[in-house]
PDB file of N, CA and C in Angstrom:
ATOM      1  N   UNK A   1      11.195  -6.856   3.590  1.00  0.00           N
ATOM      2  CA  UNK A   1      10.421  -7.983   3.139  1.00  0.00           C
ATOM      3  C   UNK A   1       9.025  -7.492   2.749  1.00  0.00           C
ATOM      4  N   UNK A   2       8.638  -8.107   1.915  1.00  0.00           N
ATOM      5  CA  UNK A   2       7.431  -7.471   1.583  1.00  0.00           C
ATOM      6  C   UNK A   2       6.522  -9.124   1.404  1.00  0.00           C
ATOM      7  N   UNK A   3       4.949  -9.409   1.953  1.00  0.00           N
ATOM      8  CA  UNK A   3       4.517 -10.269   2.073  1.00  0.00           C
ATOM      9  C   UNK A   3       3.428  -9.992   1.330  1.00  0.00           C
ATOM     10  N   UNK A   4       2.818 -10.981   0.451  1.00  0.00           N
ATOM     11  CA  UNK A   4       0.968 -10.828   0.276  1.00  0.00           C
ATOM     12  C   UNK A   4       0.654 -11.471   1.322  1.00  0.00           C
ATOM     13  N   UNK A   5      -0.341 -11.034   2.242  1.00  0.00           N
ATOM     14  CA  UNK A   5      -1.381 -11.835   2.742  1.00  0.00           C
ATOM     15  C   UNK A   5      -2.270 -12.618   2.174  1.00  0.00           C
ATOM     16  N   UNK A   6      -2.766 -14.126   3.554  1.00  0.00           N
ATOM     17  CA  UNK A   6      -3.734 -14.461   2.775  1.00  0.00           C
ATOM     18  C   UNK A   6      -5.537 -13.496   2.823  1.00  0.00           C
ATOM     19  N   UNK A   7      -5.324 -12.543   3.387  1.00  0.00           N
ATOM     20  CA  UNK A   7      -6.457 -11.716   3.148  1.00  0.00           C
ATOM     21  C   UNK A   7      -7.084 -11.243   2.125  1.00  0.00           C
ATOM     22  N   UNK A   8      -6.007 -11.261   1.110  1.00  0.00           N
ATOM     23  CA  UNK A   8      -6.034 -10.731  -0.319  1.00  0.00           C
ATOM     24  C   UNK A   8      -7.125 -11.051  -1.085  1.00  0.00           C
ATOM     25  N   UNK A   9      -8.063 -10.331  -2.137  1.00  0.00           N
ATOM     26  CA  UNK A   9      -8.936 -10.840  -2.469  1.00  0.00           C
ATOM     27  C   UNK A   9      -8.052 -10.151  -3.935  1.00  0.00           C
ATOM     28  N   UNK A  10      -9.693 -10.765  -5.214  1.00  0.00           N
ATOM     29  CA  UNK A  10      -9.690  -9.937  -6.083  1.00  0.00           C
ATOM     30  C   UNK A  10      -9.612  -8.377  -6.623  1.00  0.00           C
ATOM     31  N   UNK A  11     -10.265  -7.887  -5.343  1.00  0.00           N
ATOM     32  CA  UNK A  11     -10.482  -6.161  -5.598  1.00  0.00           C
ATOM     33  C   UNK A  11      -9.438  -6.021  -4.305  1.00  0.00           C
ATOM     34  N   UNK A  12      -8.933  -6.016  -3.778  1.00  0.00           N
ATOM     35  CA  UNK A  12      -8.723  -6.030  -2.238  1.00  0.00           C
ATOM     36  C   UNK A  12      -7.307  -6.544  -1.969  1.00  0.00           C
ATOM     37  N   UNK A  13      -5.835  -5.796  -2.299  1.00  0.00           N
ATOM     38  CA  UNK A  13      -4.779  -6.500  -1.878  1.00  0.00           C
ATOM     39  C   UNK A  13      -4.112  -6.169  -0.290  1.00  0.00           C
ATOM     40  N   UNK A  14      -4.080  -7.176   0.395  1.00  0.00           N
ATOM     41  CA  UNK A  14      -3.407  -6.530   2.003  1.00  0.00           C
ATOM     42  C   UNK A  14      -1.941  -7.210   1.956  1.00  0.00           C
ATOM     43  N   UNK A  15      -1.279  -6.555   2.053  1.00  0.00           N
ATOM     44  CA  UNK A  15       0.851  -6.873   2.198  1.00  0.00           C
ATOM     45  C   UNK A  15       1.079  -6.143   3.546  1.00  0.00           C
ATOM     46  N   UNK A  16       2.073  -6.841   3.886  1.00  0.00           N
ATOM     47  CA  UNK A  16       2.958  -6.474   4.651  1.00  0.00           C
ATOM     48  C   UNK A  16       3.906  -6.228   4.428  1.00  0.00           C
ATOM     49  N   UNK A  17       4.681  -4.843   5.103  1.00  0.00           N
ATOM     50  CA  UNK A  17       6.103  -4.371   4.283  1.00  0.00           C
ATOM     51  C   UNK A  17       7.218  -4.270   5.576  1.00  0.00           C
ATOM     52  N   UNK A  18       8.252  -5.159   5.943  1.00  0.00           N
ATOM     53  CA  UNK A  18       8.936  -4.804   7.137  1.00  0.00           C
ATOM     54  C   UNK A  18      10.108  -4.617   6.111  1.00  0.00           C
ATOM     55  N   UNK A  19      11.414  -4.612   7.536  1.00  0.00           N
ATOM     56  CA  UNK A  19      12.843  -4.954   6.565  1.00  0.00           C
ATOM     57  C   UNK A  19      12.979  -3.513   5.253  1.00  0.00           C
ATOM     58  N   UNK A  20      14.190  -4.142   5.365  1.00  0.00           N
ATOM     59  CA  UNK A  20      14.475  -3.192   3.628  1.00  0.00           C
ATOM     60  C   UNK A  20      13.728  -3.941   2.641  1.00  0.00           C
ATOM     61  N   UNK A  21      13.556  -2.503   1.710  1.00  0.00           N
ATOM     62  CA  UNK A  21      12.629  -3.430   0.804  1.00  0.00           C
ATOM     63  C   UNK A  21      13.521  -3.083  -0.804  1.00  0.00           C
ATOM     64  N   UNK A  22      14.220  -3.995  -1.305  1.00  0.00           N
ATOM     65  CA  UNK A  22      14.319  -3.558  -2.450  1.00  0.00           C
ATOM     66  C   UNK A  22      13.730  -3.705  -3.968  1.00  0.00           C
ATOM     67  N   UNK A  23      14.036  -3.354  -4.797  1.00  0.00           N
ATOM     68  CA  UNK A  23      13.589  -3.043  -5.686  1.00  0.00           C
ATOM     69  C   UNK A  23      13.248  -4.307  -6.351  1.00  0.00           C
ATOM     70  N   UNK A  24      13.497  -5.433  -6.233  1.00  0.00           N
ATOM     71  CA  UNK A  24      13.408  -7.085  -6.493  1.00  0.00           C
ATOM     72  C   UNK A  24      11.798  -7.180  -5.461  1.00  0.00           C
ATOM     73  N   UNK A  25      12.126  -6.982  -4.164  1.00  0.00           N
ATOM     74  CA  UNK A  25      11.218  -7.452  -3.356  1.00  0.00           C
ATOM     75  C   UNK A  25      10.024  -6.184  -4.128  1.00  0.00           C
ATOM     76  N   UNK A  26      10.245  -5.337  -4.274  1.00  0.00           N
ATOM     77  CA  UNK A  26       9.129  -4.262  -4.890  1.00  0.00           C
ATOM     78  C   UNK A  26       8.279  -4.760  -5.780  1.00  0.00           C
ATOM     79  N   UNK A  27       8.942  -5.737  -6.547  1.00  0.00           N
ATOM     80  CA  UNK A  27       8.416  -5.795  -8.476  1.00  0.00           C
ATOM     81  C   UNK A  27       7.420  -6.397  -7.663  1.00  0.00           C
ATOM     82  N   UNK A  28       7.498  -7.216  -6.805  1.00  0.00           N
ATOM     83  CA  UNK A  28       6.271  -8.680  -6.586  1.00  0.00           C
ATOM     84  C   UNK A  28       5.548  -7.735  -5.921  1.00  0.00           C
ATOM     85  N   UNK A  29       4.739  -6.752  -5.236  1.00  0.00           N
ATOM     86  CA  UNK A  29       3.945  -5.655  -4.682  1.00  0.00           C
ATOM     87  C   UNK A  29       3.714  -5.376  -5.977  1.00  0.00           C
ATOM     88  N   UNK A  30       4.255  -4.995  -6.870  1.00  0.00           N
ATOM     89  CA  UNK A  30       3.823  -3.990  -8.061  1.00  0.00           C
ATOM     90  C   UNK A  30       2.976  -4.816  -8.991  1.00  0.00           C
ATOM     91  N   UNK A  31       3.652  -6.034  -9.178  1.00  0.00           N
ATOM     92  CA  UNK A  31       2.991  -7.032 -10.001  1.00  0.00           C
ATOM     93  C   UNK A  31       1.209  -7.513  -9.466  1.00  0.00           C
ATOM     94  N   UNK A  32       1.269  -7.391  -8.116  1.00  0.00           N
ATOM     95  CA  UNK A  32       0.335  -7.775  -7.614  1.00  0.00           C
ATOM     96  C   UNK A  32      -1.123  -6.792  -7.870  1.00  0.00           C
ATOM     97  N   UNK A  33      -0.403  -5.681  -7.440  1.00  0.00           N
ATOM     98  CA  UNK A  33      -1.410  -4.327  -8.117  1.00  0.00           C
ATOM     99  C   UNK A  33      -2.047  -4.421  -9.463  1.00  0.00           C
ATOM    100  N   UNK A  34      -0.426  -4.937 -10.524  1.00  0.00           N
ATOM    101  CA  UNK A  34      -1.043  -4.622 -11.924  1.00  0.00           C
ATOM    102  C   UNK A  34      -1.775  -5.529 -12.514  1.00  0.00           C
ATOM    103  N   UNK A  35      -1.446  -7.308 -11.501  1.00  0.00           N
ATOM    104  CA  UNK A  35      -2.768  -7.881 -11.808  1.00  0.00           C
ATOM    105  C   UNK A  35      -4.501  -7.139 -11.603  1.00  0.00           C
ATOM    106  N   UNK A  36      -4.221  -6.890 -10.428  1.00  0.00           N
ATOM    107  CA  UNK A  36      -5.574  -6.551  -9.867  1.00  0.00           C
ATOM    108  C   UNK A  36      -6.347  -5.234 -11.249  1.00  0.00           C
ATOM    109  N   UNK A  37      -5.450  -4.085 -11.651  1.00  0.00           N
ATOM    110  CA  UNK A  37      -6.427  -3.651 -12.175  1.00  0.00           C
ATOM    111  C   UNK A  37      -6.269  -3.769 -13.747  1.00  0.00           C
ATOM    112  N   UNK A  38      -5.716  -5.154 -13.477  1.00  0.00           N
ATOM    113  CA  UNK A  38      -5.911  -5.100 -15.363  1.00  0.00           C
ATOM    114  C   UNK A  38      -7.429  -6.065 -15.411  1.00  0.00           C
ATOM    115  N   UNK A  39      -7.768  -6.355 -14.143  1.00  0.00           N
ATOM    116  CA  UNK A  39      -9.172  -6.955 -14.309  1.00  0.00           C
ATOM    117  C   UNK A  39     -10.066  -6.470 -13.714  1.00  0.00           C
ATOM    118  N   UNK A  40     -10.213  -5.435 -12.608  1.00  0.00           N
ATOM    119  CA  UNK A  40     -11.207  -4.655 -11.762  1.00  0.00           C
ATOM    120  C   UNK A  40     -11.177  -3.386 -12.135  1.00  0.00           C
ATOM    121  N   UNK A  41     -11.953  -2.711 -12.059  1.00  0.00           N
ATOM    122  CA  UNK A  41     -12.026  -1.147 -12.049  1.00  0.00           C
ATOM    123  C   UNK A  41     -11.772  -0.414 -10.576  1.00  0.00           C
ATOM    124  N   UNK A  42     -12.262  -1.570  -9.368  1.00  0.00           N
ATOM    125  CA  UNK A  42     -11.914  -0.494  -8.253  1.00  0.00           C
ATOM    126  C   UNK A  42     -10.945  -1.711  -7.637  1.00  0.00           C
ATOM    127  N   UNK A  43     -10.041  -1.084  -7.269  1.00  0.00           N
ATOM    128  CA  UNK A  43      -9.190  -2.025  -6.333  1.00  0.00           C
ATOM    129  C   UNK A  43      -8.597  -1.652  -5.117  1.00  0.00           C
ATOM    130  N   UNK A  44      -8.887  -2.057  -3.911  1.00  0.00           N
ATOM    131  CA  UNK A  44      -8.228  -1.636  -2.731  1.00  0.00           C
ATOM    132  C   UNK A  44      -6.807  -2.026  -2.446  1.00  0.00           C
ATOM    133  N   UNK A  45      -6.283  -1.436  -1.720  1.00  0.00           N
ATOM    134  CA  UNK A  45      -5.127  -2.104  -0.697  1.00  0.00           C
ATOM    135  C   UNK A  45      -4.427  -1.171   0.202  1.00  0.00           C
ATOM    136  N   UNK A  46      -4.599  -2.558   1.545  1.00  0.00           N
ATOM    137  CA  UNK A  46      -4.231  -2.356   2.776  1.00  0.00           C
ATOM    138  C   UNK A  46      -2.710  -2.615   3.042  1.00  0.00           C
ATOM    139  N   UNK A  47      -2.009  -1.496   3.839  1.00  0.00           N
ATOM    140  CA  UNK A  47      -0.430  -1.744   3.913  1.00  0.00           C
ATOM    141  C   UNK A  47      -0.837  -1.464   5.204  1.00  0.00           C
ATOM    142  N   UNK A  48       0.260  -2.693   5.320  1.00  0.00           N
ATOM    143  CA  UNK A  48       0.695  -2.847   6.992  1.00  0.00           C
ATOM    144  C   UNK A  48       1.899  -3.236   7.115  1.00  0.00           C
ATOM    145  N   UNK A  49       2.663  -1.510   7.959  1.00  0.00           N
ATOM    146  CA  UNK A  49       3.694  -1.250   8.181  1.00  0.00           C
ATOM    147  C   UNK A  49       4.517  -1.498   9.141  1.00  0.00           C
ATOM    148  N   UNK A  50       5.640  -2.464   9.466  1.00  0.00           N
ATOM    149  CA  UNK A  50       5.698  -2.720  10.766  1.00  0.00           C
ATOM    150  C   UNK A  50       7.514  -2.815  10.388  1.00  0.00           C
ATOM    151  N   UNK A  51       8.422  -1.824  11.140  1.00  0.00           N
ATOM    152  CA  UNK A  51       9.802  -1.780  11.243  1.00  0.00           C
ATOM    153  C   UNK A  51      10.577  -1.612   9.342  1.00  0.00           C
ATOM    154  N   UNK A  52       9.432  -1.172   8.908  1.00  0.00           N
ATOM    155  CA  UNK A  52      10.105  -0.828   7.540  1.00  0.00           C
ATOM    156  C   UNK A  52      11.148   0.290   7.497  1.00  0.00           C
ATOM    157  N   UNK A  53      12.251  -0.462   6.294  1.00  0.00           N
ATOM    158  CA  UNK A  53      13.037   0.731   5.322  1.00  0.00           C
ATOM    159  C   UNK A  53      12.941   0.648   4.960  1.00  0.00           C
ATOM    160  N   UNK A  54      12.357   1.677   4.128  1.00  0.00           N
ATOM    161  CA  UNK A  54      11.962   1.648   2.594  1.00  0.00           C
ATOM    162  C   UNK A  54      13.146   2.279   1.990  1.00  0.00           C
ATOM    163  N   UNK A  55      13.429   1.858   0.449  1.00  0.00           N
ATOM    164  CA  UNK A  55      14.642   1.927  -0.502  1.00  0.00           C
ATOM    165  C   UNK A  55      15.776   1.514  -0.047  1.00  0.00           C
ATOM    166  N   UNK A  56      15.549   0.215   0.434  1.00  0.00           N
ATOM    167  CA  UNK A  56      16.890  -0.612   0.727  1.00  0.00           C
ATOM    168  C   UNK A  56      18.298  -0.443  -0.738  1.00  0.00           C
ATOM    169  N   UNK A  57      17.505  -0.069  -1.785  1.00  0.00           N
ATOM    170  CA  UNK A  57      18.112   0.568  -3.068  1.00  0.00           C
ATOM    171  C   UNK A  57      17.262   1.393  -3.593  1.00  0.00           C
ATOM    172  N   UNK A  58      18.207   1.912  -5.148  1.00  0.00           N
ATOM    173  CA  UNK A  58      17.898   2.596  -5.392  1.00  0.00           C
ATOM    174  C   UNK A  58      16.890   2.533  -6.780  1.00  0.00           C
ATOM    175  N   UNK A  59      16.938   1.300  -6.994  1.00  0.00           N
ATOM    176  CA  UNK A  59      15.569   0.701  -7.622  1.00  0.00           C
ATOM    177  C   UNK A  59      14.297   0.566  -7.089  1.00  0.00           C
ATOM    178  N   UNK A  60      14.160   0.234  -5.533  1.00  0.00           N
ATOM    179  CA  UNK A  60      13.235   0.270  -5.074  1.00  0.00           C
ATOM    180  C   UNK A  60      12.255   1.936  -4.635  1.00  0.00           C
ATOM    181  N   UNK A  61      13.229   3.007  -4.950  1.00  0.00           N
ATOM    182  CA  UNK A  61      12.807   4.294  -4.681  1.00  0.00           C
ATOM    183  C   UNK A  61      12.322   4.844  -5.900  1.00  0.00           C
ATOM    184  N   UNK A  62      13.199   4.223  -7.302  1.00  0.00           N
ATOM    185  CA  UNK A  62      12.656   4.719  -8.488  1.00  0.00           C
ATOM    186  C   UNK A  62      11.492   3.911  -8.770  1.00  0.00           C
ATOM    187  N   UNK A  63      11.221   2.663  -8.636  1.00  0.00           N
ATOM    188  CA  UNK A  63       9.449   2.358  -8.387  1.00  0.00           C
ATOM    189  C   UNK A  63       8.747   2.663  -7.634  1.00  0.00           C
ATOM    190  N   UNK A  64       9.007   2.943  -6.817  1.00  0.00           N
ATOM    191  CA  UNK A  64       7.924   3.682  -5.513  1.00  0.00           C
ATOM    192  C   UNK A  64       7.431   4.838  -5.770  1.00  0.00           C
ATOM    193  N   UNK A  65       8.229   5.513  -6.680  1.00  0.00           N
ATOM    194  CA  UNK A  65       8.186   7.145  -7.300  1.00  0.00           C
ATOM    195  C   UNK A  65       7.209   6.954  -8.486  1.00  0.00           C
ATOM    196  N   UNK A  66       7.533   6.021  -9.414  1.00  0.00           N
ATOM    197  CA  UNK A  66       6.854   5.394 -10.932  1.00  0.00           C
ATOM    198  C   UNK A  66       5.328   5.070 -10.218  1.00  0.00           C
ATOM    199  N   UNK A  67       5.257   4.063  -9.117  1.00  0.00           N
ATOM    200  CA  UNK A  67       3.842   3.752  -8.765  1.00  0.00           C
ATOM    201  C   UNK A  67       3.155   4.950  -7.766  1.00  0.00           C
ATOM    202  N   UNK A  68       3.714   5.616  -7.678  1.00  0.00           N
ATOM    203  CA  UNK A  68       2.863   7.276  -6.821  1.00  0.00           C
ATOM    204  C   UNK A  68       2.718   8.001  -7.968  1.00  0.00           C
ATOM    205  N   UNK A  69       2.981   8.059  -8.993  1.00  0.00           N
ATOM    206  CA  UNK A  69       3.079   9.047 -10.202  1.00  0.00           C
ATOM    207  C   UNK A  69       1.892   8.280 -11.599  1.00  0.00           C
ATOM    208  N   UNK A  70       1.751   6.827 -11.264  1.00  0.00           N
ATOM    209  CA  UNK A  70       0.748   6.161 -12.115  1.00  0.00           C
ATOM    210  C   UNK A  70      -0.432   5.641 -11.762  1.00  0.00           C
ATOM    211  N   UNK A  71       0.074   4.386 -11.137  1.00  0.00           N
ATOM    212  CA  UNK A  71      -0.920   3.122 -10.862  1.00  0.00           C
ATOM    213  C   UNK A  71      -1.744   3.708  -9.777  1.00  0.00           C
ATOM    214  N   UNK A  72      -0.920   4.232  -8.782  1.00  0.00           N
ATOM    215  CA  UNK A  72      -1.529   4.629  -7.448  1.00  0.00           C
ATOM    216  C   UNK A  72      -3.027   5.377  -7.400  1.00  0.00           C
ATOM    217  N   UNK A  73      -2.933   6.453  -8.539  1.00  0.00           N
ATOM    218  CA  UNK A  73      -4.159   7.138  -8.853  1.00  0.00           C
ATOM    219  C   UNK A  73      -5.068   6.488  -9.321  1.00  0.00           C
ATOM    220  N   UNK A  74      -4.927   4.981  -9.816  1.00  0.00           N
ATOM    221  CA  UNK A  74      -6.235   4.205  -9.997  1.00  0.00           C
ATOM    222  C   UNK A  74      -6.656   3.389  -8.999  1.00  0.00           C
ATOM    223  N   UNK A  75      -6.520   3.528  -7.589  1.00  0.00           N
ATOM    224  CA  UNK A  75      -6.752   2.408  -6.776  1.00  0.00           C
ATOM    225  C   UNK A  75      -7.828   3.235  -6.279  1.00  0.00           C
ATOM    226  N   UNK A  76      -8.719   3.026  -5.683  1.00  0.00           N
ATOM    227  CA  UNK A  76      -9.900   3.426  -4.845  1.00  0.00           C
ATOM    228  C   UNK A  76      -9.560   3.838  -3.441  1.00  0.00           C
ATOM    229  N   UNK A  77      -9.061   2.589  -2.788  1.00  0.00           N
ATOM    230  CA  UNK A  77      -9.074   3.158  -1.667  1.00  0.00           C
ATOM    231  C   UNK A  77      -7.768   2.495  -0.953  1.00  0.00           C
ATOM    232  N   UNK A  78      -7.055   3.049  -0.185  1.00  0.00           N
ATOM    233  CA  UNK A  78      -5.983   2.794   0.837  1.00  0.00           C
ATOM    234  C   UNK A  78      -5.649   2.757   2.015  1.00  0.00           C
ATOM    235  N   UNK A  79      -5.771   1.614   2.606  1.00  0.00           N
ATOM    236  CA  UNK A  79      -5.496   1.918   4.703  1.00  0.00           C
ATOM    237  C   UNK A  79      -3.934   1.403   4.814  1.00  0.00           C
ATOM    238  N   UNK A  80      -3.147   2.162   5.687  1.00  0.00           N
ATOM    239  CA  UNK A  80      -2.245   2.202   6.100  1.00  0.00           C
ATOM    240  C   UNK A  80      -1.647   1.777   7.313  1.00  0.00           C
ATOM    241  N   UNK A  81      -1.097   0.747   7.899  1.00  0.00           N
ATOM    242  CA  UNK A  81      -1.849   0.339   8.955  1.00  0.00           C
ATOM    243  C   UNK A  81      -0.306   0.034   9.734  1.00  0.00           C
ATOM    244  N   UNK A  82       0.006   1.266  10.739  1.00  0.00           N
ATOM    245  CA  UNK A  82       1.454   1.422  11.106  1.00  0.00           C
ATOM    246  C   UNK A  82       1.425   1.720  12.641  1.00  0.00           C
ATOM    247  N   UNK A  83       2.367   1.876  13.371  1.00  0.00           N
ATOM    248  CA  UNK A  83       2.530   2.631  14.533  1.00  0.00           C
ATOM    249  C   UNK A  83       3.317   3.707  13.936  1.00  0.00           C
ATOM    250  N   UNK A  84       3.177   4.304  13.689  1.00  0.00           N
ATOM    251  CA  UNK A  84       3.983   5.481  12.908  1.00  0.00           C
ATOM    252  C   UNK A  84       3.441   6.779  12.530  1.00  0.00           C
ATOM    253  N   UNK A  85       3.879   7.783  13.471  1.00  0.00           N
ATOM    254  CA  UNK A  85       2.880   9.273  13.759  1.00  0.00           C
ATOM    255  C   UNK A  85       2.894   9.822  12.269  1.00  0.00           C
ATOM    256  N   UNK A  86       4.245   9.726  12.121  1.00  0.00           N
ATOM    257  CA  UNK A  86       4.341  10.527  10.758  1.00  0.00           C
ATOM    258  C   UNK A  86       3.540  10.112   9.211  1.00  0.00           C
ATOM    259  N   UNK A  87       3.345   8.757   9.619  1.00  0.00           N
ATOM    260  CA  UNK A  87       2.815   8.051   8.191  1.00  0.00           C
ATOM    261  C   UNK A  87       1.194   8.803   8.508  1.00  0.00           C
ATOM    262  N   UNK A  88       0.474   9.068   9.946  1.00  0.00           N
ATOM    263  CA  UNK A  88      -0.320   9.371  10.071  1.00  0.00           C
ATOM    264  C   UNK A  88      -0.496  10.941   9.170  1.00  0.00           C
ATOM    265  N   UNK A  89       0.010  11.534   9.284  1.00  0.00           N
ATOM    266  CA  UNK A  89       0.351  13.403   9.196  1.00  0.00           C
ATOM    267  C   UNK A  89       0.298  12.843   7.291  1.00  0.00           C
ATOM    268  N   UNK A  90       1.458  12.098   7.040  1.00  0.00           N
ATOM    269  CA  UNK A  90       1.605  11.883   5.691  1.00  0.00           C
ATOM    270  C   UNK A  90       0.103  11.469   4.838  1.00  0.00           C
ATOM    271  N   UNK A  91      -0.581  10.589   5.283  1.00  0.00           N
ATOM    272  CA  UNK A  91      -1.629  10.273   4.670  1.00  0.00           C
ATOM    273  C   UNK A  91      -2.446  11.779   4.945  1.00  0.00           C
ATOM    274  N   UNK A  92      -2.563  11.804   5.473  1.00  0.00           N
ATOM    275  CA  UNK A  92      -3.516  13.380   5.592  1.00  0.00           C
ATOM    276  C   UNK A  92      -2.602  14.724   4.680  1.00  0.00           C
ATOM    277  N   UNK A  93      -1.448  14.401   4.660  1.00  0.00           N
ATOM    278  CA  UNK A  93      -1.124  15.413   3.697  1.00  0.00           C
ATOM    279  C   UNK A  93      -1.316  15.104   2.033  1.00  0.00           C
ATOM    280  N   UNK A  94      -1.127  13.749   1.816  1.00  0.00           N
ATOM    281  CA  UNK A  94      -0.954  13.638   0.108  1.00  0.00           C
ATOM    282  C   UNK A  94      -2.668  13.071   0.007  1.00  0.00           C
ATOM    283  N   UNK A  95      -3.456  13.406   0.951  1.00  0.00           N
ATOM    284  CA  UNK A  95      -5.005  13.091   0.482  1.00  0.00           C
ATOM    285  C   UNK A  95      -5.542  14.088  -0.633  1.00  0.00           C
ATOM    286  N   UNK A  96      -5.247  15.612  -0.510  1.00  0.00           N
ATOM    287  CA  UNK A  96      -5.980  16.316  -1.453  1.00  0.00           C
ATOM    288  C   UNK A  96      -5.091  15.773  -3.230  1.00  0.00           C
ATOM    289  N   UNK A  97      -4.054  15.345  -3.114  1.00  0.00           N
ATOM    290  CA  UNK A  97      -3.251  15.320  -4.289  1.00  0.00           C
ATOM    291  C   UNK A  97      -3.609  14.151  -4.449  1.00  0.00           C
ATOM    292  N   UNK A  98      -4.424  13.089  -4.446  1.00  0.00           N
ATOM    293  CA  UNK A  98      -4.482  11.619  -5.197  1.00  0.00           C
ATOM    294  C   UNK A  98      -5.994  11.868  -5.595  1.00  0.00           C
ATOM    295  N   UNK A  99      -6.061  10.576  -6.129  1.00  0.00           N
ATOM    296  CA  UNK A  99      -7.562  10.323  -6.426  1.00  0.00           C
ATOM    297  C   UNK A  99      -8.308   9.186  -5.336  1.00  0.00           C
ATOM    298  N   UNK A 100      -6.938   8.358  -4.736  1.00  0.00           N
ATOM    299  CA  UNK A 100      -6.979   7.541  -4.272  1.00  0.00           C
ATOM    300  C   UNK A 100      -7.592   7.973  -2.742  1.00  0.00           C
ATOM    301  N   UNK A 101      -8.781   6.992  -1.866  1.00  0.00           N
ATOM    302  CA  UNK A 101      -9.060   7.675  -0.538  1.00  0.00           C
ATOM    303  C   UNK A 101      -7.908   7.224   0.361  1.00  0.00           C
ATOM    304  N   UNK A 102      -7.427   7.551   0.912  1.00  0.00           N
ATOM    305  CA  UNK A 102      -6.469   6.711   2.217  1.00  0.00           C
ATOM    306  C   UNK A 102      -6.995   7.193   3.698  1.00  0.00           C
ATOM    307  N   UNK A 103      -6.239   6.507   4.571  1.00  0.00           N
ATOM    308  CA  UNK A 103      -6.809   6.515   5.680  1.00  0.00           C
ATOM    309  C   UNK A 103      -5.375   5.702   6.668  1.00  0.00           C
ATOM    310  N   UNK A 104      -5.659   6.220   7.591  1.00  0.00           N
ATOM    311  CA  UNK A 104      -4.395   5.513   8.319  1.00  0.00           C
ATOM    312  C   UNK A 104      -5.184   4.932   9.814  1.00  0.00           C
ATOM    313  N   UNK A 105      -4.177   3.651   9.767  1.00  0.00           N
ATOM    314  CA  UNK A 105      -4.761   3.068  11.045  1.00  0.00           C
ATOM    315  C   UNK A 105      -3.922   2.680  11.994  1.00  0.00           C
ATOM    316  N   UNK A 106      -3.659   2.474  13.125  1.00  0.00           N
ATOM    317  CA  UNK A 106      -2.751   2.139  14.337  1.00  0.00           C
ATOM    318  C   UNK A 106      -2.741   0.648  13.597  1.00  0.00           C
ATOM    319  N   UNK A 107      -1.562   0.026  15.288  1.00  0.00           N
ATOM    320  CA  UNK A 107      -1.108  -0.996  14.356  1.00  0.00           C
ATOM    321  C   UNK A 107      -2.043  -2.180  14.932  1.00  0.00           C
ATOM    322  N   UNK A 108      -3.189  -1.714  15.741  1.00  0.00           N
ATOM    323  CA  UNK A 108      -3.909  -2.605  16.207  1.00  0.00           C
ATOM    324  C   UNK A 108      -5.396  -2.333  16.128  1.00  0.00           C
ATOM    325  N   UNK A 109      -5.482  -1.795  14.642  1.00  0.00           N
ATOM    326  CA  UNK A 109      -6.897  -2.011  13.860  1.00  0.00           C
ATOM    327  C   UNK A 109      -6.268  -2.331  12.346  1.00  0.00           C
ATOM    328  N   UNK A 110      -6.023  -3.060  12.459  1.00  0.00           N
ATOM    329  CA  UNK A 110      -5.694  -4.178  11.287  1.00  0.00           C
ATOM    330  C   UNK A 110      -7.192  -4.933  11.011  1.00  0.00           C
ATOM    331  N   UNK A 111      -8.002  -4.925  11.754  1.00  0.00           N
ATOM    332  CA  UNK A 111      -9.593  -5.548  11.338  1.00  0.00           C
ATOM    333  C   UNK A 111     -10.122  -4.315  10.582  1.00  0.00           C
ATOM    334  N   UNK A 112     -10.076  -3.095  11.163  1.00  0.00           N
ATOM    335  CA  UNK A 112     -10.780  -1.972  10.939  1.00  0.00           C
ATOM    336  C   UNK A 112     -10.313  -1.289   9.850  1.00  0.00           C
ATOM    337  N   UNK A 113      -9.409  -1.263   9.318  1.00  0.00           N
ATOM    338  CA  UNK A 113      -8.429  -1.194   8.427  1.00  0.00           C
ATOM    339  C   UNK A 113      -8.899  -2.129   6.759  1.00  0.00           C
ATOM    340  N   UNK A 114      -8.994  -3.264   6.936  1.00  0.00           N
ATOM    341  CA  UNK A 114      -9.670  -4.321   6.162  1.00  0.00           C
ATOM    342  C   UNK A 114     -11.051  -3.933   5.944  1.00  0.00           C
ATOM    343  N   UNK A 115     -11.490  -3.622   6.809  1.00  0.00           N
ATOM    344  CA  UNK A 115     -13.193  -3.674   6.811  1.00  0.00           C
ATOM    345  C   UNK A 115     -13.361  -2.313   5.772  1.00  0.00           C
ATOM    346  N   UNK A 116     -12.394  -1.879   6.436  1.00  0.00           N
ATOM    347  CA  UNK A 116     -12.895   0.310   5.445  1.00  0.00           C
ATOM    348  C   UNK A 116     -12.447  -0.197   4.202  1.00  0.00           C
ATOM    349  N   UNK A 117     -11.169  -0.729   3.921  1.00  0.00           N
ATOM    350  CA  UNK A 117     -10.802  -0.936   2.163  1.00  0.00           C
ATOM    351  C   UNK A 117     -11.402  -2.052   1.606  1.00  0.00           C
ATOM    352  N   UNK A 118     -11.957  -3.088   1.823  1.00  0.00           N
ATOM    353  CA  UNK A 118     -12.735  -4.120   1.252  1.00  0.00           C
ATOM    354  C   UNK A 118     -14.144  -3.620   0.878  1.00  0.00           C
ATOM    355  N   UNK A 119     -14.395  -2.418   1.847  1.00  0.00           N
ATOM    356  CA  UNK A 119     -16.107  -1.936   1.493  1.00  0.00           C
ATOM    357  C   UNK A 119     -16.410  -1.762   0.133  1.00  0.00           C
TER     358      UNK A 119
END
């Protein structure tokens, strides 16, 4: 499942991603992005990860691949916001390869998380 929050601003998108996510539930995440920077120059967003599979299909893996390879490099900044060691290790590994800043947060700085990508 993939949710917008109502946290969401103009520059500033926060979702939630549990469940399988497929490639249907993807477009509406993607769409949401490509609003944001067809009108801002900097745009944040906060993911908050809680019991996700990701590529419930195999549409949802070939956009996930399309938006790490495009859109992703225009976002400013990214918090990640999981109980999940590895997503931790992961953001610290694909930091030198984006343009994008990320940052990862436990699953109980979801304030702190908001506060760093809205700045």
């Amino acid at each position: 499942m993939i949710e917008i929050l109502d946290e969401s601003t103009d520059t500033c998108l926060v979702v939630h991603f549990s469940g399988k996510v497929t490639g249907d539930k993807y477009q509406k995440f993607l769409n949401a992005v490509n609003d944001r920077l067809m009108t801002h120059e900097k745009v944040n967003l906060v993911l908050e990860l809680s019991d996700v599979e990701f590529y419930g299909d195999f549409e949802a893996a070939k956009k996930d691949y399309k938006f790490g390879a495009g859109n992703y490099k225009k976002l400013h900044r990214a918090a990640f916001v999981a109980n999940k060691k590895w997503l931790e290790w992961f953001t610290r590994l694909i930091g030198p390869f984006t343009r994008t800043e990320e940052k990862y947060f436990s699953e109980n700085q979801f304030e702190e998380a908001y506060a760093w990508a809205s700045s």
